[in-house]
PDB file of N, CA and C in Angstrom:
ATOM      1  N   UNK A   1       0.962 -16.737  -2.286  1.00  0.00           N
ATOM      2  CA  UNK A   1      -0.150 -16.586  -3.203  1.00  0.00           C
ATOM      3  C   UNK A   1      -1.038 -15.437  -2.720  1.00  0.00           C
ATOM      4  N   UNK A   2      -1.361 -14.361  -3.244  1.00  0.00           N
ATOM      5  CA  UNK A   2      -2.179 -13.347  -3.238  1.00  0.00           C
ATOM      6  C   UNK A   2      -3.670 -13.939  -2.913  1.00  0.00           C
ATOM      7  N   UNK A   3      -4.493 -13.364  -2.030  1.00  0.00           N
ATOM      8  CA  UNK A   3      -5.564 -13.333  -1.498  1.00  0.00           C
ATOM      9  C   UNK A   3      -6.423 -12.366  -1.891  1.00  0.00           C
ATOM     10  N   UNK A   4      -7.798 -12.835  -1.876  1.00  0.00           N
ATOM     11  CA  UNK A   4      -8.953 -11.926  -1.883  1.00  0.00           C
ATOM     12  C   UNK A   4      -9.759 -12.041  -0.579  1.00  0.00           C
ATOM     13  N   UNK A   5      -9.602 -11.058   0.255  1.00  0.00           N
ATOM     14  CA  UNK A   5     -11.146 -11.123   1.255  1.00  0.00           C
ATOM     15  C   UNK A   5     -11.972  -9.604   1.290  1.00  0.00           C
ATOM     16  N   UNK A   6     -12.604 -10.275   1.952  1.00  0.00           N
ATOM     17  CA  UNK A   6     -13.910  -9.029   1.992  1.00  0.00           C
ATOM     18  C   UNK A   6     -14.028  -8.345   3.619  1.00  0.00           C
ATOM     19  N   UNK A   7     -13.332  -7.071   3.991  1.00  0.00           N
ATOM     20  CA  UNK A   7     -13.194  -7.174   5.103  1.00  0.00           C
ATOM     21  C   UNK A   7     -13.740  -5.705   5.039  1.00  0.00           C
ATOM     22  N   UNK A   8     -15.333  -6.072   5.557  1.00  0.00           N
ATOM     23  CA  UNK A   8     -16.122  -4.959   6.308  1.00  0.00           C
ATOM     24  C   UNK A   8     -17.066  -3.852   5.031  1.00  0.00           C
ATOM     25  N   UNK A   9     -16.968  -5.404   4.215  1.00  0.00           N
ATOM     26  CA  UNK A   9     -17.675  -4.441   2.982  1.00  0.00           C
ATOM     27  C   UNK A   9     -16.895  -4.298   1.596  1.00  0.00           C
ATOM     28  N   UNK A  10     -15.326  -4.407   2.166  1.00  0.00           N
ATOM     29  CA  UNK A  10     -14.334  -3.707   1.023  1.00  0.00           C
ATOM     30  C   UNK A  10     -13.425  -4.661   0.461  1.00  0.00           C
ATOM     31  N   UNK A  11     -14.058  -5.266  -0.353  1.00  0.00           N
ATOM     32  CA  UNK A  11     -12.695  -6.133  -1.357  1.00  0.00           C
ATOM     33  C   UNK A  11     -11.612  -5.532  -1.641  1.00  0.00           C
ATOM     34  N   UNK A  12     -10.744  -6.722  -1.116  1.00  0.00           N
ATOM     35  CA  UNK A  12      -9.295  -6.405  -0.504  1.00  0.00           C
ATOM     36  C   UNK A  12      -8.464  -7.295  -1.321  1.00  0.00           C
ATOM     37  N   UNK A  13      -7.612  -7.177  -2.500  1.00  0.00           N
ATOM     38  CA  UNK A  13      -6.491  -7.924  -2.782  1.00  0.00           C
ATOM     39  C   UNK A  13      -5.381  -7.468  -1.722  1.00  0.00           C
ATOM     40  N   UNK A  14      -5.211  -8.941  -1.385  1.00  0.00           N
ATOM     41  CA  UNK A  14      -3.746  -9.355  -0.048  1.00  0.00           C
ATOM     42  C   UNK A  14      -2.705  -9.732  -1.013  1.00  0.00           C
ATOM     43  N   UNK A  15      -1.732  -8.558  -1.143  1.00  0.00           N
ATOM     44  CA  UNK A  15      -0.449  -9.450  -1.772  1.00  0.00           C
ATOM     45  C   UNK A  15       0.398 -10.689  -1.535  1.00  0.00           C
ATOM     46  N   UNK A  16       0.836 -11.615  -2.041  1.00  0.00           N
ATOM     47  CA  UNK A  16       1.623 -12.427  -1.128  1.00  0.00           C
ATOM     48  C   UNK A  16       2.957 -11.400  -0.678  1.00  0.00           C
ATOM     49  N   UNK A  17       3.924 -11.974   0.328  1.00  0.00           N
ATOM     50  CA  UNK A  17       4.989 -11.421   0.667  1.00  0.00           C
ATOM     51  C   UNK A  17       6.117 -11.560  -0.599  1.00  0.00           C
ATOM     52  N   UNK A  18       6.036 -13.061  -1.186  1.00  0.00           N
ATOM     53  CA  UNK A  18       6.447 -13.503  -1.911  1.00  0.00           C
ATOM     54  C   UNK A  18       6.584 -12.597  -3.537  1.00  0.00           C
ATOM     55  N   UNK A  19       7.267 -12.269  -4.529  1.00  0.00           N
ATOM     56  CA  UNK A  19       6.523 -12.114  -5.606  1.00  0.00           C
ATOM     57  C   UNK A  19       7.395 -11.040  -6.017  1.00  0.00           C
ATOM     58  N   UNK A  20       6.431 -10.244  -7.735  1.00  0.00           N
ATOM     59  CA  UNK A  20       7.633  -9.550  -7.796  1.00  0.00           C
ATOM     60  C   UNK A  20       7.321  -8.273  -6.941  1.00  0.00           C
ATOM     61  N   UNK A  21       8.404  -7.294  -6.896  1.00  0.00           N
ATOM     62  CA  UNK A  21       8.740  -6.009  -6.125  1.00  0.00           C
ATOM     63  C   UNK A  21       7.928  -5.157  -6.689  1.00  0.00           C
ATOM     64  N   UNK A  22       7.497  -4.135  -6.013  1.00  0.00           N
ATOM     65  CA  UNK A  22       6.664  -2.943  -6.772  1.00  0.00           C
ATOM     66  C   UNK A  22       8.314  -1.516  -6.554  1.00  0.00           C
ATOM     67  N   UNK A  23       8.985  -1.311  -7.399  1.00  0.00           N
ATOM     68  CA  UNK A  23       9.985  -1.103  -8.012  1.00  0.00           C
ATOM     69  C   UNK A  23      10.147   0.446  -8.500  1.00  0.00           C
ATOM     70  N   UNK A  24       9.370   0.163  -9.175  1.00  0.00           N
ATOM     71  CA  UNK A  24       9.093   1.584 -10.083  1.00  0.00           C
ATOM     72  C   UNK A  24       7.346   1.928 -10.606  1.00  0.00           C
ATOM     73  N   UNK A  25       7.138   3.000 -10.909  1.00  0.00           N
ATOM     74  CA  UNK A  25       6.093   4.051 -11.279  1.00  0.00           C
ATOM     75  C   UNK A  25       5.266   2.456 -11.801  1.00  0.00           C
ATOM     76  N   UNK A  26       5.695   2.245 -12.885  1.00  0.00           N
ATOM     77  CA  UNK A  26       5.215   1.122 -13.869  1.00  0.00           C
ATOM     78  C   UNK A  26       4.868  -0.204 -13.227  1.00  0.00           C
ATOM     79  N   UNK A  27       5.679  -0.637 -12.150  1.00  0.00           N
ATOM     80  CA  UNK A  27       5.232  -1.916 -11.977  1.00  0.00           C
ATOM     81  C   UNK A  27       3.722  -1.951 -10.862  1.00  0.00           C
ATOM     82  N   UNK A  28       3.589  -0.520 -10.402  1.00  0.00           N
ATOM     83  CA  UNK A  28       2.559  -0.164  -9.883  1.00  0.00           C
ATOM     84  C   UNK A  28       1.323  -0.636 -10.773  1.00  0.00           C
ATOM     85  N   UNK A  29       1.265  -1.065 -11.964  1.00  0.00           N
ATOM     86  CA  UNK A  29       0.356  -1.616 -12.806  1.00  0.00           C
ATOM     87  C   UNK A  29      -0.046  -2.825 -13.110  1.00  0.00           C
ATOM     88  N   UNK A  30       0.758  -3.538 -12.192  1.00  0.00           N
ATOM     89  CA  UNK A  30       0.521  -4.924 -11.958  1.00  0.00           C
ATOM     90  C   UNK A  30       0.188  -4.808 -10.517  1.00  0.00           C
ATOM     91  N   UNK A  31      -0.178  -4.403 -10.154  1.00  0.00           N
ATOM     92  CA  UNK A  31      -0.401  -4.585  -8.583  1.00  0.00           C
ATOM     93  C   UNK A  31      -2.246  -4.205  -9.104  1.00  0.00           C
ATOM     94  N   UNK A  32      -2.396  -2.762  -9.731  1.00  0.00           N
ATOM     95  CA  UNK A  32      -4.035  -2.272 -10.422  1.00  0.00           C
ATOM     96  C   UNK A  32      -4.679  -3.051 -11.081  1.00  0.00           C
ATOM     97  N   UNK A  33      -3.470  -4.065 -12.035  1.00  0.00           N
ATOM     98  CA  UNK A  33      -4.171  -4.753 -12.836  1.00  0.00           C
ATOM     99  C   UNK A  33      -4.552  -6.209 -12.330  1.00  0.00           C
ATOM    100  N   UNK A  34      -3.961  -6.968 -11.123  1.00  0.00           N
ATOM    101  CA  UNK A  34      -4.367  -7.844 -10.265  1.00  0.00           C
ATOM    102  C   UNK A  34      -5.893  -7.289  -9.488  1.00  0.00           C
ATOM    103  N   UNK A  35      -5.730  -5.898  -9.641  1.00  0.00           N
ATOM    104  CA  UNK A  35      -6.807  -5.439  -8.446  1.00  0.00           C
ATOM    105  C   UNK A  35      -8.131  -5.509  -9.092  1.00  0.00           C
ATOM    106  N   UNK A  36      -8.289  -5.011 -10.406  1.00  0.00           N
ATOM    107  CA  UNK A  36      -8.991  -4.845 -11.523  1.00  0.00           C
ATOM    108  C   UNK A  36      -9.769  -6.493 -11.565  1.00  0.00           C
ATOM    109  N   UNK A  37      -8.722  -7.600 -12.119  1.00  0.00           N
ATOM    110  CA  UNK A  37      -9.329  -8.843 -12.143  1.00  0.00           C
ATOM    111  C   UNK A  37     -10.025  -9.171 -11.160  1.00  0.00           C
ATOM    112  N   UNK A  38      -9.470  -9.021  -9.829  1.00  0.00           N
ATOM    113  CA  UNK A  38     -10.122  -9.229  -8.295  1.00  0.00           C
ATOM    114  C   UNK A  38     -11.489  -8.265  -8.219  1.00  0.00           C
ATOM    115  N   UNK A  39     -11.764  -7.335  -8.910  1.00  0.00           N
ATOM    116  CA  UNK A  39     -12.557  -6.170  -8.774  1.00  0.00           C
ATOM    117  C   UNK A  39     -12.326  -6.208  -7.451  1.00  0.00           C
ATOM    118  N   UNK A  40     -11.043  -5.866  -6.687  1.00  0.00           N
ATOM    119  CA  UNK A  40     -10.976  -5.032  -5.516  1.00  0.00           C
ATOM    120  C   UNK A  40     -10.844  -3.792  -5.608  1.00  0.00           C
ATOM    121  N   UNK A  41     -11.386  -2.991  -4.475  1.00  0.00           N
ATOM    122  CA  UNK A  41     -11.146  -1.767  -4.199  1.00  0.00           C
ATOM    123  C   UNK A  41     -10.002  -1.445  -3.650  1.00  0.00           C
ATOM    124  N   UNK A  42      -9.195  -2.218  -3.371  1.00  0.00           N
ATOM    125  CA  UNK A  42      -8.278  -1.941  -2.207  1.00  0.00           C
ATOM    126  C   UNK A  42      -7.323  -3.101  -2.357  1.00  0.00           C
ATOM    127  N   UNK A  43      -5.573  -2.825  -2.708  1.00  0.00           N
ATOM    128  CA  UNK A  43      -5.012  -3.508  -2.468  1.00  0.00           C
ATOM    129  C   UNK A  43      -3.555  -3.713  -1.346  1.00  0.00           C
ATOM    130  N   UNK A  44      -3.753  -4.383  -0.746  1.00  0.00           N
ATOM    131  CA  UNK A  44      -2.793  -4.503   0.471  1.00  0.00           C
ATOM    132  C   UNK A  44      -1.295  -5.241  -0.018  1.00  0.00           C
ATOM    133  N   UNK A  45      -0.357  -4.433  -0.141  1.00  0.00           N
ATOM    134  CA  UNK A  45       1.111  -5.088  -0.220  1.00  0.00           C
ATOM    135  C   UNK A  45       1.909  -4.471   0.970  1.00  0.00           C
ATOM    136  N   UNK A  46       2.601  -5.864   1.268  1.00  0.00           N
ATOM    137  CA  UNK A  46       3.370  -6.374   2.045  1.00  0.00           C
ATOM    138  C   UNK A  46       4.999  -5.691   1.958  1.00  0.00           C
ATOM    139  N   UNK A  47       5.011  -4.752   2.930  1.00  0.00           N
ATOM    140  CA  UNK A  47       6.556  -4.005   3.237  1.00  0.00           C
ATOM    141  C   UNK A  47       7.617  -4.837   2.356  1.00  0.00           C
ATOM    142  N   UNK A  48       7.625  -6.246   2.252  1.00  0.00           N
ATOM    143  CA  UNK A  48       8.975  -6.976   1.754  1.00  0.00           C
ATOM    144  C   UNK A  48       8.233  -6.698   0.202  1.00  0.00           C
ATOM    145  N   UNK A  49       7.175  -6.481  -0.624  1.00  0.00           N
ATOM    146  CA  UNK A  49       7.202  -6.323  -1.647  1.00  0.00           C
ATOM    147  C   UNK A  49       7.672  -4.552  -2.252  1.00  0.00           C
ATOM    148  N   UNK A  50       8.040  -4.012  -1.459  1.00  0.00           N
ATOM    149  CA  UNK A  50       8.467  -2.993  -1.730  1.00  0.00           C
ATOM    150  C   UNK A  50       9.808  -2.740  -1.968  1.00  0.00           C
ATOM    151  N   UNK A  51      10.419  -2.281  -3.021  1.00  0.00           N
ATOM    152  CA  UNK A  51      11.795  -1.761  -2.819  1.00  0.00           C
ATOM    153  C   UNK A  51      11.842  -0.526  -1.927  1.00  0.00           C
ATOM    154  N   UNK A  52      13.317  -0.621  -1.355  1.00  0.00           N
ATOM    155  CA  UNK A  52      13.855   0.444  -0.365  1.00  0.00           C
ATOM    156  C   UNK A  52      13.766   1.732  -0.955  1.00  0.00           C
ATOM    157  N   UNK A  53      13.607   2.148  -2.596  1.00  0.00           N
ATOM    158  CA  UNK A  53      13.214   3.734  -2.802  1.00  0.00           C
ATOM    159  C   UNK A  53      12.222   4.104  -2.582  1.00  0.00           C
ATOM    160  N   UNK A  54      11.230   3.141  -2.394  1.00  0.00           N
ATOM    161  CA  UNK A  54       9.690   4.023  -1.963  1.00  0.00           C
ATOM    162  C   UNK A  54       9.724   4.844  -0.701  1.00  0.00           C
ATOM    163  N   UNK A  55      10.550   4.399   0.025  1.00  0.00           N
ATOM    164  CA  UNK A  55      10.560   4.785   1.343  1.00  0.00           C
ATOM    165  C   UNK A  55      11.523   5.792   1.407  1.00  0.00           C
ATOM    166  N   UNK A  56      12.304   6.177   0.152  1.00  0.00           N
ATOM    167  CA  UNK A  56      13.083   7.572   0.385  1.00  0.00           C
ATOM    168  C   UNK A  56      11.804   8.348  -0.510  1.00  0.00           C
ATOM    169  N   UNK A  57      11.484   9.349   0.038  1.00  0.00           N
ATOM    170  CA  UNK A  57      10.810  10.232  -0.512  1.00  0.00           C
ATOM    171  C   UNK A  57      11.860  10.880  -2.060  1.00  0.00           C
ATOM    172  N   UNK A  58      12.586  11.083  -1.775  1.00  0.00           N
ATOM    173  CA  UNK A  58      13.528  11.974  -2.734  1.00  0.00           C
ATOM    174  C   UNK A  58      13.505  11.479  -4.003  1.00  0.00           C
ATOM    175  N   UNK A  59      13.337  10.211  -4.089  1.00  0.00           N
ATOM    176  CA  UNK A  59      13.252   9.434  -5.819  1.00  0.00           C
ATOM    177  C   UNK A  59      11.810   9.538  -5.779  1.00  0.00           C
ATOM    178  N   UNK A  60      10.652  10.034  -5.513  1.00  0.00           N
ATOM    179  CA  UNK A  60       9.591  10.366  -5.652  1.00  0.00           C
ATOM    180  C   UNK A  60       8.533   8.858  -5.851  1.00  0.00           C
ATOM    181  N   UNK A  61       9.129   7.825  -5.879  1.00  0.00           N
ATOM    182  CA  UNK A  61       8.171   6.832  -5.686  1.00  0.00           C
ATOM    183  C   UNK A  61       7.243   6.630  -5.126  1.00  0.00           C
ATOM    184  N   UNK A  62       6.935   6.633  -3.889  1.00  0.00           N
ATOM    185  CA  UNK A  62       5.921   6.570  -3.146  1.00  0.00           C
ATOM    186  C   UNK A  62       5.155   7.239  -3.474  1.00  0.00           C
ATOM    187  N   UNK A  63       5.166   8.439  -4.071  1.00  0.00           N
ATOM    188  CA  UNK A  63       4.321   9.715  -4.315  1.00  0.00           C
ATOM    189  C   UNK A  63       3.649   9.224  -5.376  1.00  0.00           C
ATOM    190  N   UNK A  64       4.676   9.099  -6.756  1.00  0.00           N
ATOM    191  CA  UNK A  64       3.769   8.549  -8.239  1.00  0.00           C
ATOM    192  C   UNK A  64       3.304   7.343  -7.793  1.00  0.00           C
ATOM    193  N   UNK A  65       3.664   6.586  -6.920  1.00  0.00           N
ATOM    194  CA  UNK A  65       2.741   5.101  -6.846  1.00  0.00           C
ATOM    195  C   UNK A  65       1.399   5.812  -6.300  1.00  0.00           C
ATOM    196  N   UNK A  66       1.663   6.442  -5.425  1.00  0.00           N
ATOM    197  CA  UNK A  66      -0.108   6.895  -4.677  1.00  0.00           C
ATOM    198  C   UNK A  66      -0.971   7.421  -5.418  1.00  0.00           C
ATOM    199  N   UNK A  67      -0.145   8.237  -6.676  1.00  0.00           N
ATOM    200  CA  UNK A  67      -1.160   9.185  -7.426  1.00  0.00           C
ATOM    201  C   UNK A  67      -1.518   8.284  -8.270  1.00  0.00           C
ATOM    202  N   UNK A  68      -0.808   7.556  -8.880  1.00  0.00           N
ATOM    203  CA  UNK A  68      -1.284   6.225  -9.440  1.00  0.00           C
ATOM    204  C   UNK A  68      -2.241   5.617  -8.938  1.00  0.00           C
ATOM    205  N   UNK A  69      -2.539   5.292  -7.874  1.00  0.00           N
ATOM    206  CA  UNK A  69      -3.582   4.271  -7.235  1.00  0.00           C
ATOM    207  C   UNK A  69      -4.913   5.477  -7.184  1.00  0.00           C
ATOM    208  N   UNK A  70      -4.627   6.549  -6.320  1.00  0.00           N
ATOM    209  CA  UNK A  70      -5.778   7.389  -6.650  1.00  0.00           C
ATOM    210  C   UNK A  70      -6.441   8.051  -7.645  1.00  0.00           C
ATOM    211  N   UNK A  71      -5.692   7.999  -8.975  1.00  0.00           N
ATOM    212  CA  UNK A  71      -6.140   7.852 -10.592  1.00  0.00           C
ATOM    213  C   UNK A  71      -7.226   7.158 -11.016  1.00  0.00           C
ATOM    214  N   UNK A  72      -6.982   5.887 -10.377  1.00  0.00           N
ATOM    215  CA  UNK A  72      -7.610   4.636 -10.913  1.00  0.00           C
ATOM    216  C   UNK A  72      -8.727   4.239  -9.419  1.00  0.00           C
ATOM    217  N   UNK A  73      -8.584   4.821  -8.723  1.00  0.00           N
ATOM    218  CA  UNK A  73      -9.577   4.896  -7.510  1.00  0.00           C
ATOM    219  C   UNK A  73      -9.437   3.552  -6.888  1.00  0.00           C
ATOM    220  N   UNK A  74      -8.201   3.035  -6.840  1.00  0.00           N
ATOM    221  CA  UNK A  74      -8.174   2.052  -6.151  1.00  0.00           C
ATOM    222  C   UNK A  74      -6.877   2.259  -4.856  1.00  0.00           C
ATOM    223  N   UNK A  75      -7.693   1.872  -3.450  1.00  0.00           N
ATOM    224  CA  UNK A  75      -7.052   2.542  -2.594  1.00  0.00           C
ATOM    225  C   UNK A  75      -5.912   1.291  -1.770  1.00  0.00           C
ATOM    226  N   UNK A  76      -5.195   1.758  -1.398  1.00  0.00           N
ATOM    227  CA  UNK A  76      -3.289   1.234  -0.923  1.00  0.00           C
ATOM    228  C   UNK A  76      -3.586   0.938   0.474  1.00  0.00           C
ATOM    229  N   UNK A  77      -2.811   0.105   1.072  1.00  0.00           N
ATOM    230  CA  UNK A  77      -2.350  -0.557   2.024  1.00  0.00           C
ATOM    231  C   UNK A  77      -1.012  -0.558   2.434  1.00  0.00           C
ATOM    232  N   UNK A  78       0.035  -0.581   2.546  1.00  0.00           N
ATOM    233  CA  UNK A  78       0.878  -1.022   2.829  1.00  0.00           C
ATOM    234  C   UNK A  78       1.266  -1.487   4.396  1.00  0.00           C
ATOM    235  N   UNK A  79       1.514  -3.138   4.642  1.00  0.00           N
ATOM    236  CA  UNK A  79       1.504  -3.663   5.222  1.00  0.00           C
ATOM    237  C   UNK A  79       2.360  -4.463   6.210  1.00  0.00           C
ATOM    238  N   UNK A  80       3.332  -4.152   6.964  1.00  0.00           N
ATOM    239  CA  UNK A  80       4.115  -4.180   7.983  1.00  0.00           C
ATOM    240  C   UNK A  80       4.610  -3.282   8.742  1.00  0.00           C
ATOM    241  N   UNK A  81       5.792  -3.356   9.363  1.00  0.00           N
ATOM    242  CA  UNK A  81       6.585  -2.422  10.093  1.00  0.00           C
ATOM    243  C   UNK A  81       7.805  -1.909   9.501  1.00  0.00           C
ATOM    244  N   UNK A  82       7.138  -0.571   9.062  1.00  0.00           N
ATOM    245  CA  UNK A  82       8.116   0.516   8.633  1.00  0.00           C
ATOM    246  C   UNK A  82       9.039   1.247   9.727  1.00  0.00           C
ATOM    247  N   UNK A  83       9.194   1.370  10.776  1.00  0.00           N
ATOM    248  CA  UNK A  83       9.577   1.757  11.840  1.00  0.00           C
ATOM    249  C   UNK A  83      11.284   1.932  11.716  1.00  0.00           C
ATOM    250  N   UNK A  84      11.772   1.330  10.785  1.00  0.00           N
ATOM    251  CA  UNK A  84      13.187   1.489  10.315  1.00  0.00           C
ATOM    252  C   UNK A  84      13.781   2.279   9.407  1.00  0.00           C
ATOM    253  N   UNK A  85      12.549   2.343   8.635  1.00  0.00           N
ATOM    254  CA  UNK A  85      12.627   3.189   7.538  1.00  0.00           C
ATOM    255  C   UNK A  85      12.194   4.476   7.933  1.00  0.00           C
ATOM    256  N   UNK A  86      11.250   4.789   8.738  1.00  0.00           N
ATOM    257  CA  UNK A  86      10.552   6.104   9.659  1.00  0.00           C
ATOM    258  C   UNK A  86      11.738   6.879  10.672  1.00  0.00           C
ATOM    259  N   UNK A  87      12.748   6.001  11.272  1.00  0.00           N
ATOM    260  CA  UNK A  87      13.606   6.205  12.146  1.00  0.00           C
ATOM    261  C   UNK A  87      14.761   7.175  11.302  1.00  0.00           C
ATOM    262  N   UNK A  88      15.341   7.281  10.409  1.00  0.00           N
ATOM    263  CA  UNK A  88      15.809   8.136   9.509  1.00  0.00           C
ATOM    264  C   UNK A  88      15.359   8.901   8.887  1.00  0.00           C
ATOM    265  N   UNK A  89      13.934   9.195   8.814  1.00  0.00           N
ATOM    266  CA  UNK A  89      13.803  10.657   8.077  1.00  0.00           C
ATOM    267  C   UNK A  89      11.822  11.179   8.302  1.00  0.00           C
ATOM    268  N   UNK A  90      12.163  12.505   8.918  1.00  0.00           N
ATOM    269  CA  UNK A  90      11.370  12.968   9.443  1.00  0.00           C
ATOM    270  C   UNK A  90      10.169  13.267   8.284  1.00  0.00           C
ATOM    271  N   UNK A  91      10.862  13.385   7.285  1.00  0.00           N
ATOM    272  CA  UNK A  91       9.650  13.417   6.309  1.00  0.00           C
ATOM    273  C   UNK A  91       8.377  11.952   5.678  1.00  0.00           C
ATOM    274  N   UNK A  92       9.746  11.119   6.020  1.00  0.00           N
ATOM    275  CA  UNK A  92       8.819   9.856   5.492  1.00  0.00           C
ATOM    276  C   UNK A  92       7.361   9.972   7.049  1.00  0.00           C
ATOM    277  N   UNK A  93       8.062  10.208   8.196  1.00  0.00           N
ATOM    278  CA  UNK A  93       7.128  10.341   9.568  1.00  0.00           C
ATOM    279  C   UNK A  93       5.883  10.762   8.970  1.00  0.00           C
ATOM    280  N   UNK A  94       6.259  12.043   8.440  1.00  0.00           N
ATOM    281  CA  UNK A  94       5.227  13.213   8.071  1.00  0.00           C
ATOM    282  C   UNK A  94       4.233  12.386   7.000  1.00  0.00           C
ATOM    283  N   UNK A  95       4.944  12.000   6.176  1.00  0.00           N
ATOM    284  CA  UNK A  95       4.130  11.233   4.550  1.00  0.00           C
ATOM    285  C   UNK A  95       3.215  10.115   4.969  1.00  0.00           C
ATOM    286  N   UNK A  96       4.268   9.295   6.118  1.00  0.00           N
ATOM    287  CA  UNK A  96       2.932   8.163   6.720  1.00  0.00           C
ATOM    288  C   UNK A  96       1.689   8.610   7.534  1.00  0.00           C
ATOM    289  N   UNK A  97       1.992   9.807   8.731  1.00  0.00           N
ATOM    290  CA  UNK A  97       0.803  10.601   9.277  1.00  0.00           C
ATOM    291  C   UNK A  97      -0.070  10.955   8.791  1.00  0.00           C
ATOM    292  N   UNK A  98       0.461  11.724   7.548  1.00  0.00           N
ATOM    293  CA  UNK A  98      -0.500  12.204   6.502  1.00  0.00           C
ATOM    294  C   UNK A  98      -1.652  11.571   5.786  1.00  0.00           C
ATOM    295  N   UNK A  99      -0.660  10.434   5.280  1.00  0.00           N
ATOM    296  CA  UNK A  99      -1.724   9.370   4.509  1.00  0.00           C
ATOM    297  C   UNK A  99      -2.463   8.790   5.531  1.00  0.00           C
ATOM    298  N   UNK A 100      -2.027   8.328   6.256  1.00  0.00           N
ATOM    299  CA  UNK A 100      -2.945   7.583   7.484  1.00  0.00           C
ATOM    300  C   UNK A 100      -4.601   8.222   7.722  1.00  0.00           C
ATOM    301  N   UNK A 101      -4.525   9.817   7.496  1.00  0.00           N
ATOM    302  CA  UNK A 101      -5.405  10.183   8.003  1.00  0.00           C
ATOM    303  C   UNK A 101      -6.244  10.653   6.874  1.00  0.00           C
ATOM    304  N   UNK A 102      -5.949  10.070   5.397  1.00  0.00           N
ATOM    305  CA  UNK A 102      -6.748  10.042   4.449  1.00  0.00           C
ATOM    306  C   UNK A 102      -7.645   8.815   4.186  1.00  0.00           C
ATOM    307  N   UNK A 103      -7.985   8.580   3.148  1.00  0.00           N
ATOM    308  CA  UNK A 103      -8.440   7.297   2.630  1.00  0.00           C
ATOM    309  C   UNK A 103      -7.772   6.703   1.809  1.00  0.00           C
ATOM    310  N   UNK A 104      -7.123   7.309   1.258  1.00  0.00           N
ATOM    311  CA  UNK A 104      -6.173   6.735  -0.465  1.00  0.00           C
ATOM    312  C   UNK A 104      -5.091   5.776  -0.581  1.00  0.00           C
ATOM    313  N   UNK A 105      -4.367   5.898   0.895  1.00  0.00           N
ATOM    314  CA  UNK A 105      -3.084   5.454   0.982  1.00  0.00           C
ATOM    315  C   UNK A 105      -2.849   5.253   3.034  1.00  0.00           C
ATOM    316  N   UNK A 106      -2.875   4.353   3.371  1.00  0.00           N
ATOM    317  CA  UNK A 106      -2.536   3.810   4.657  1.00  0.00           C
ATOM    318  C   UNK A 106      -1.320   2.387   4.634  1.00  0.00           C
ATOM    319  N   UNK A 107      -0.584   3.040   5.913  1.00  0.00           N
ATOM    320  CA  UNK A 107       0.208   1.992   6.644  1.00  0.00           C
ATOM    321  C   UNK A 107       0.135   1.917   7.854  1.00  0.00           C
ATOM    322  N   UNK A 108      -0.216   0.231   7.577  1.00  0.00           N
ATOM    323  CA  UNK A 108      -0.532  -0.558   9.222  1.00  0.00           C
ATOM    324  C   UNK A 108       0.482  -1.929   9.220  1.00  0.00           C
ATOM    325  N   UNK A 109       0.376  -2.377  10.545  1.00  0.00           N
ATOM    326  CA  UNK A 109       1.081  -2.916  10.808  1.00  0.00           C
ATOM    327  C   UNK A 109       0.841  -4.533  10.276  1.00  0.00           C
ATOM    328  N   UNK A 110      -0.163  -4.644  10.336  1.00  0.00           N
ATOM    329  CA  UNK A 110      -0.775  -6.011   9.648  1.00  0.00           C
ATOM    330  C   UNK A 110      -2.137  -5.986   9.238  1.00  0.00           C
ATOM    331  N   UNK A 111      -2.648  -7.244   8.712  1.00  0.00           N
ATOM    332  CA  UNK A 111      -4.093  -7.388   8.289  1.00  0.00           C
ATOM    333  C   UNK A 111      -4.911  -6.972   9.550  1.00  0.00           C
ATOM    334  N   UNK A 112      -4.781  -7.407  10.524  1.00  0.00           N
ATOM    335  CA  UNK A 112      -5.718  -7.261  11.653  1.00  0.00           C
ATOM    336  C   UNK A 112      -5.770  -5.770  11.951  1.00  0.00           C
ATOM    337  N   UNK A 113      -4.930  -4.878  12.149  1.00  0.00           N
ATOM    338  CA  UNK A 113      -5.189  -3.519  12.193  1.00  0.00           C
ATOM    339  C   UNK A 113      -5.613  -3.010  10.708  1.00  0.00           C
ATOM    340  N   UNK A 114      -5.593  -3.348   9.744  1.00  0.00           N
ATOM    341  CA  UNK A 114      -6.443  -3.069   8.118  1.00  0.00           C
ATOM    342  C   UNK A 114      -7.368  -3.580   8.447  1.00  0.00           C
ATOM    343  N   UNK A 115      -7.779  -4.687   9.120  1.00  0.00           N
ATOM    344  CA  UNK A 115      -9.352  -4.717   9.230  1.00  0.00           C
ATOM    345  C   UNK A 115     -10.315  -4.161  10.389  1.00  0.00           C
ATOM    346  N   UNK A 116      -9.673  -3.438  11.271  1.00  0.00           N
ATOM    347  CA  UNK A 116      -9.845  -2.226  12.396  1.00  0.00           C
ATOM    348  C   UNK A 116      -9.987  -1.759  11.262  1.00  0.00           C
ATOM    349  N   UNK A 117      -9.216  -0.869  10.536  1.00  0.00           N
ATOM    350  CA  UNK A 117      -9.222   0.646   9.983  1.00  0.00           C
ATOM    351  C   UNK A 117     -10.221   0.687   9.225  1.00  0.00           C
ATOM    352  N   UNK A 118     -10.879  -0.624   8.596  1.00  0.00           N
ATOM    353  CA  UNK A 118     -11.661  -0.501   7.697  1.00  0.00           C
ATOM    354  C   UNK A 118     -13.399  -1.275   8.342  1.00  0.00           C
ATOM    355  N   UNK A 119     -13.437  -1.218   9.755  1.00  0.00           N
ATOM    356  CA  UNK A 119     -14.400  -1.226  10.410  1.00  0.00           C
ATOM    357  C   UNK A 119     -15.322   0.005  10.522  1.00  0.00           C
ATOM    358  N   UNK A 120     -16.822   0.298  10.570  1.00  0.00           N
ATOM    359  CA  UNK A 120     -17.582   1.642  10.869  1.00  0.00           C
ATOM    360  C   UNK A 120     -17.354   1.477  11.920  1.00  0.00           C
TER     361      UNK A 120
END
């Protein structure tokens, strides 16, 4: 079951692990439109709710999901250990560094380091 907390100021929809997949461009709109009802700013899904193309850069998913979320000004999480998926391709390395050091789009390892990141 999906969660709401408030961690450090910033309403946070917590995906369950459980549920459907964020898949394609489109289903990215159920993840906004959960976020929307929650009036969160910020929603956190869980590595197992992801299909394995987000994580190839080359089908461009990850990319339209982010621009998607930063459209609608609601900012991404993604939440486990990618470290398998990072281990094959130097670009996904690059795409997680990158985002990390924005605001729009971060991957951490769990809630407890999302609620570091989102500490002053």
């Amino acid at each position: 079951m999906d969660m709401i907390r408030e961690l450090h100021g910033t309403i946070v929809l917590i995906c369950a692990e459980d549920g459907p997949p964020l898949a394609t461009e489109r289903d990215a709109n159920d993840f906004l439109g959960a976020a929307w009802a929650a009036e969160a700013a910020m929603v956190a899904i869980p590595v197992a709710r992801l299909d394995a193309a987000f994580f190839r850069l080359a089908t461009r998913l990850a990319g339209e999901v982010a621009q998607k979320f930063v459209n609608y000004r609601v900012r991404l999480a993604v939440i486990g250990d990618i470290s398998a998926h990072c281990a094959g391709s130097q670009a996904l390395r690059d795409f997680v560094h990158e985002s990390n050091q924005g605001q729009a789009l971060w991957f951490v390892r769990d809630i407890a380091a999302l609620d570091a990141r989102l500490a002053p």
